[in-house]
Protein backbone atom coordinates (compact mmCIF):
# COMPACT_ATOMS: atom_id res chain seq x y z
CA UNK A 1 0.47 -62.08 -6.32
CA UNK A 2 -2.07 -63.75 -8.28
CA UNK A 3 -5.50 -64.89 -7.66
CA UNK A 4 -7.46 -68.22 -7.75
CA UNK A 5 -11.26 -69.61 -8.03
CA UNK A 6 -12.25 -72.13 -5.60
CA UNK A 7 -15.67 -73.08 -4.51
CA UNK A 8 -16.83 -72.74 -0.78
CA UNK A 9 -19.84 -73.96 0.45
CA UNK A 10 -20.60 -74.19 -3.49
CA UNK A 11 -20.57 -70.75 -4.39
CA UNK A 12 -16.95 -69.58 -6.52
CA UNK A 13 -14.82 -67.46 -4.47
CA UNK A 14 -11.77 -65.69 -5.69
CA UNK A 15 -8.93 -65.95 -3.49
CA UNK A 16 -5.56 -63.32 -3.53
CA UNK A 17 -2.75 -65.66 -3.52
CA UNK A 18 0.70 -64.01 -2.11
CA UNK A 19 2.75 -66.87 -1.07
CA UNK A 20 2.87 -70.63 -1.32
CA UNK A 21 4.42 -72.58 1.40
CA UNK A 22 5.33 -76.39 1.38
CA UNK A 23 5.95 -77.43 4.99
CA UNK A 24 7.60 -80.60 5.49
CA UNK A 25 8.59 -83.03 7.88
CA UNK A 26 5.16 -82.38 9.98
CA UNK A 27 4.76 -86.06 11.57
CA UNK A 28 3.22 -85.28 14.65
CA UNK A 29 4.95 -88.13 16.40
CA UNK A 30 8.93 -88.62 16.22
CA UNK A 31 8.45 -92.43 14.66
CA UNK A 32 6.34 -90.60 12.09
CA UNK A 33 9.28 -88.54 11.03
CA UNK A 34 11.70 -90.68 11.12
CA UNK A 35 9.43 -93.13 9.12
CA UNK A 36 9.64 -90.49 6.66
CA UNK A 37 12.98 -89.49 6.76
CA UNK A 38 13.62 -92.98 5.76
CA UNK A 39 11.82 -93.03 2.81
CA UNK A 40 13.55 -90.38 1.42
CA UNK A 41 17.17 -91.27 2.78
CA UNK A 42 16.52 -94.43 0.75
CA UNK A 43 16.84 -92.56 -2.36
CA UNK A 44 19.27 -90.14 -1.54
CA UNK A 45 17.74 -86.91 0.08
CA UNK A 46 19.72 -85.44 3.09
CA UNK A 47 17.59 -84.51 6.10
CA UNK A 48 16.38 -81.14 6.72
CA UNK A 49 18.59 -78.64 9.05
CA UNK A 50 15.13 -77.90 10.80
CA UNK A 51 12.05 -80.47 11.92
CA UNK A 52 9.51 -79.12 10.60
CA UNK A 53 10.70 -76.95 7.28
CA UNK A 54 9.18 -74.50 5.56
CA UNK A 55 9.83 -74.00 1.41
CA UNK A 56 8.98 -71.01 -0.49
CA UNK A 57 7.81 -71.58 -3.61
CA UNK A 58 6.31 -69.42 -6.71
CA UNK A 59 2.93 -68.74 -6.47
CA UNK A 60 2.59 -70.11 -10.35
CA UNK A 61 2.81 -73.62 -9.61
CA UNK A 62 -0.77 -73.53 -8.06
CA UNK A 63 -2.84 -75.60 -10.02
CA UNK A 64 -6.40 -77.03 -10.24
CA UNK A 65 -5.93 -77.84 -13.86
CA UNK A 66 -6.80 -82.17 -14.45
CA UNK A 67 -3.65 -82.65 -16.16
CA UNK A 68 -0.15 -81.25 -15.63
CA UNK A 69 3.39 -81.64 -17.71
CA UNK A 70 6.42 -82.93 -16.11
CA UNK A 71 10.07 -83.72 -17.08
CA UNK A 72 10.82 -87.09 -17.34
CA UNK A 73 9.22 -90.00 -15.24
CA UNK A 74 10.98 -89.90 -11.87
CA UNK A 75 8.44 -87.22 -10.50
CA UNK A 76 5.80 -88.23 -7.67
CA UNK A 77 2.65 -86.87 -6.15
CA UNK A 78 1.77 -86.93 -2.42
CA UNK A 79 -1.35 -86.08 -0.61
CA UNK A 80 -1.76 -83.27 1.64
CA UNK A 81 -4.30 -80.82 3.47
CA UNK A 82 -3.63 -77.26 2.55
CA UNK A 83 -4.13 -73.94 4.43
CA UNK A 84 -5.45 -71.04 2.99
CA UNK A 85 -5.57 -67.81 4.77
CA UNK A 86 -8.26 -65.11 3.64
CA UNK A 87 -9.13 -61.81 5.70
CA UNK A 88 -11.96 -63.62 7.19
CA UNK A 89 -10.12 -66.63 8.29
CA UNK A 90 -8.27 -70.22 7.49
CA UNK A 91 -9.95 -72.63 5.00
CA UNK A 92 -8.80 -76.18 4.30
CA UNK A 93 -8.54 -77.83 0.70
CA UNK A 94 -6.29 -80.81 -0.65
CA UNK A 95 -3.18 -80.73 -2.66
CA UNK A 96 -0.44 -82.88 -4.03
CA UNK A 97 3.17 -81.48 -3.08
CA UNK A 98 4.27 -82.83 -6.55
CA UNK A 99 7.78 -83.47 -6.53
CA UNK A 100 10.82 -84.56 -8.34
CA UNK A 101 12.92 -87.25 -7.02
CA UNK A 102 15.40 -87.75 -9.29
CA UNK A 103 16.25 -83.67 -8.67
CA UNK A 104 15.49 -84.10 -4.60
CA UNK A 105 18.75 -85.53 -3.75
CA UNK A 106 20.29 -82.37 -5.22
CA UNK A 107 18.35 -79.89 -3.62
CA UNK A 108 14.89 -80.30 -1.93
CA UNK A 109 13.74 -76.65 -2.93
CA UNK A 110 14.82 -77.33 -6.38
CA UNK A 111 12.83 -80.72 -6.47
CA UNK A 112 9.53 -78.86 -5.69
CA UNK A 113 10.11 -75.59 -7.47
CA UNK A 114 10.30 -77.37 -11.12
CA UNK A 115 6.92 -79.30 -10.36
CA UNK A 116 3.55 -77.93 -10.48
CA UNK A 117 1.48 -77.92 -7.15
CA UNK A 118 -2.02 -79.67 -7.92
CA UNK A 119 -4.88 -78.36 -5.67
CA UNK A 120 -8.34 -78.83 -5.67
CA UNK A 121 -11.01 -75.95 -6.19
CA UNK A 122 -13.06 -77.39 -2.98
CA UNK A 123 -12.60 -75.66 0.47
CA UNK A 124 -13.94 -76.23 3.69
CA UNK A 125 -13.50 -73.35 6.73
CA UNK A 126 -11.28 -74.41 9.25
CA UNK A 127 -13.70 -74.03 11.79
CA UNK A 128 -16.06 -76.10 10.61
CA UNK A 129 -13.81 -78.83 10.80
CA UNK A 130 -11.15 -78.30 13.87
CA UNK A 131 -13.72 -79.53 16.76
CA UNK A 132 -13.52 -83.03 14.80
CA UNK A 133 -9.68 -82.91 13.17
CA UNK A 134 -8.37 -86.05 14.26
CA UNK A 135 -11.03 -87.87 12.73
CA UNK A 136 -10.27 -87.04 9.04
CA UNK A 137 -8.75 -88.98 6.67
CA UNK A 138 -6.15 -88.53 4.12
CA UNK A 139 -6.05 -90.88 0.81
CA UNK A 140 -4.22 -90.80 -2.66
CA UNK A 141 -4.41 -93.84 -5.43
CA UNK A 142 -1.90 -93.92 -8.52
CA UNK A 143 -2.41 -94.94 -11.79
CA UNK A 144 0.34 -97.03 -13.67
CA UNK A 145 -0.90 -98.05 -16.81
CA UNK A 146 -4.00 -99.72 -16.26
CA UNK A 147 -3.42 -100.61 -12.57
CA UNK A 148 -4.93 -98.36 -9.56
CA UNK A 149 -3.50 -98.62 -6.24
CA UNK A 150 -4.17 -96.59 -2.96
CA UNK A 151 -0.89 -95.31 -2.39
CA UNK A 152 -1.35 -93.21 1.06
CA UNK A 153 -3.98 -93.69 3.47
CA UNK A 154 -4.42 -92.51 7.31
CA UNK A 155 -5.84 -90.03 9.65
CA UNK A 156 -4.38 -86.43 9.94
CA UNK A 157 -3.97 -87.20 12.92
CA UNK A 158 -0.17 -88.21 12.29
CA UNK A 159 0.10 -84.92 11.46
CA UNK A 160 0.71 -81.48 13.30
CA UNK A 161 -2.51 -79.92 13.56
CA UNK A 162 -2.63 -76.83 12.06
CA UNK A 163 -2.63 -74.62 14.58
CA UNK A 164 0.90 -76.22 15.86
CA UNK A 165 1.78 -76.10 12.42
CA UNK A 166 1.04 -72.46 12.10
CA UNK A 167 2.79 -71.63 15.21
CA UNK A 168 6.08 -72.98 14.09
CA UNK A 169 6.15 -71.50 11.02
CA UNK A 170 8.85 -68.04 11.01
CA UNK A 171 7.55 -64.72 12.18
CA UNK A 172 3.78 -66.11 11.99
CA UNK A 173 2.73 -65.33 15.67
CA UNK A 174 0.28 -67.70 15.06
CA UNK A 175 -1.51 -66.73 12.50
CA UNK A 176 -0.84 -67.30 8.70
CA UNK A 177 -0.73 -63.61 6.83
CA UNK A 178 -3.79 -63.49 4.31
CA UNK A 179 -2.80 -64.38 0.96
CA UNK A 180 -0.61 -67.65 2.55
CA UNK A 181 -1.31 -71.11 0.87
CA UNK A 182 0.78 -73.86 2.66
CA UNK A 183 0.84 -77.70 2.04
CA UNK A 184 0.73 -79.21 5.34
CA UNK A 185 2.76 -82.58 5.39
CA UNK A 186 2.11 -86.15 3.56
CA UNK A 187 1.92 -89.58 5.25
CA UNK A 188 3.88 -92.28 4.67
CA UNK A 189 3.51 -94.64 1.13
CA UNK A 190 2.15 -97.77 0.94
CA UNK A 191 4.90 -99.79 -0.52
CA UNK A 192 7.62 -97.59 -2.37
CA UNK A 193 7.80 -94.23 -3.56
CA UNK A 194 7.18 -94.29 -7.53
CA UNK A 195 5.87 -92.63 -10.98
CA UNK A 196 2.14 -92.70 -11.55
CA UNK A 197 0.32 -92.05 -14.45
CA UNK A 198 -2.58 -90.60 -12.89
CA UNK A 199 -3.26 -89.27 -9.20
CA UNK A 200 -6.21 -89.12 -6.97
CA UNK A 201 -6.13 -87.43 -3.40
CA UNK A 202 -8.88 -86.98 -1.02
CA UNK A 203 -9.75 -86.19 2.58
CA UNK A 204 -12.66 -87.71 3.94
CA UNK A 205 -14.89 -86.44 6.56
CA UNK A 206 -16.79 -89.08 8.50
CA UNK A 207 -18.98 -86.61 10.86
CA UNK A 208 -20.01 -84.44 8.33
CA UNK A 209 -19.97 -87.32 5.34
CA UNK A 210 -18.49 -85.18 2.72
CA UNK A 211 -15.49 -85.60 0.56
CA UNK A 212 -12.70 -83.24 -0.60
CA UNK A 213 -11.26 -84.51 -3.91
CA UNK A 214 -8.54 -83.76 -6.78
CA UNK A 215 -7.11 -85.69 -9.21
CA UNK A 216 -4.61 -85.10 -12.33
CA UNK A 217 -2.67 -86.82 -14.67
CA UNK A 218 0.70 -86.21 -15.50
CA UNK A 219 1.98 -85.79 -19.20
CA UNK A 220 5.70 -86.59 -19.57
CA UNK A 221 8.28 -84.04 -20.98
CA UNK A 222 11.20 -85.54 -23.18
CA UNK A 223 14.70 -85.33 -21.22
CA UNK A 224 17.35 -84.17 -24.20
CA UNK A 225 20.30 -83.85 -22.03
C-alpha cells in the first residue's frame, strides 16, 4: 500500500492506494475494439484471451510527477479516465497508461509494468459527473521536438461506462474495493502510434465548464544492451 495527494474540490486529500488496475480493451462498441485491436496488431501485439482485460500492476508506478524517465524511445502515452475508490465513494481523475511498445509484443503486462503511470492530482466525484457521462471528452497532444499535435480526441462515450466497467472486472460485485485505482480504456490515435517528447491529457466537461488536466515529459534512458 502506499498513499497519494490529490486535490478534490480544491482542498488536498490523501488517498490509501492498494492496487492499480489497467483495464484494457474497453471500446464500448465492437468496431471500437476492433479499431483498436488493429492498431496494436500492426505492430505486433497478440490480442487479449479476454475482451475487456484487467492488468495488475505495482502500486509505485503512480505518478503525478511533470517529468518521468523511460528506456529508450519506443515508449507511448495514452489518455484515459481513472477510477479511484475511497470509503466514501468513486472519484474520477485522468491518467496516461504509459506504455512500451517495443516490449508489448512480448508481453502486454511486461510493456506496462516497466513504465511509469502518469496521473493527475485533480479529482472529480463520480457522482457529480455520471448524470452527464456521455458528454465528456477525452484529449491528449504530443510533443516531438518543437511540433504539438492532438493525438487522441473523442467522447467517453466510446467507452464502457464505469459502472459496466466495474461490473466486469473479477470478484468486484460491482463495486471497486477502496484503495482500487484503475485506468479505464484509451481511444483510438489520430494518425499512428509514436514517441513524444512531451504529453498533455485532459477531459473536458462541457456542462459544468471545467477541465481535468496532466501533462509530463519523458526523459530518455540509454539502451546498453
Amino acid at each position: 500500500m502506499r498513499t497519494m495527494t490529490f486535490d478534490v474540490d480544491g482542498a488536498a486529500r490523501r488517498f490509501d492506494v492498494r492496487q492499480l488496475v489497467i483495464a484494457g480493451w474497453t471500446g464500448r462498441s465492437r468496431e471500437a475494439v476492433e479499431h483498436h485491436l488493429a492498431e496494436l496488431a500492426a505492430i505486433g501485439v497478440r490480442p487479449p484471451r479476454t475482451i475487456p482485460c484487467f492488468y495488475r500492476l505495482a502500486t509505485s508506478l503512480l505518478t503525478s510527477a511533470s517529468d518521468v524517465e523511460v528506456v529508450g524511445d519506443e515508449s507511448t502515452g495514452e489518455v484515459e479516465f481513472v477510477l479511484l475508490s475511497a470509503a466514501d465513494g468513486m472519484y474520477v481523475g485522468i491518467g496516461s497508461d504509459h506504455t512500451d511498445r517495443k516490449v508489448e509484443p512480448y508481453g502486454v503486462t511486461v510493456s506496462k509494468q516497466i513504465c511509469p503511470k502518469p496521473i493527475g492530482r485533480p479529482l472529480w466525484k463520480l457522482a457529480d459527473v455520471e448524470p452527464h457521462w456521455d458528454r465528456l471528452i477525452l484529449r491528449s497532444h504530443v510533443t516531438r521536438g518543437r511540433q504539438k499535435t492532438v493525438y487522441q480526441e473523442g467522447s467517453v462515450n466510446n467507452i464502457l461506462m464505469p459502472t459496466d466497467l466495474v461490473a466486469k472486472f473479477p470478484d468486484s460485485q460491482g463495486t471497486l474495493a477502496p484503495g482500487t485505482v484503475m485506468f479505464c480504456g484509451t481511444l483510438p490515435v489520430q494518425g499512428a502510434i509514436s514517441w513524444g517528447d512531451r504529453f498533455e491529457i485532459e477531459m473536458i466537461d462541457p456542462v459544468r465548464h471545467r477541465t481535468l488536466q496532466h501533462e509530463y515529459s519523458s526523459h530518455t534512458l540509454p539502451m546498453v544492451d
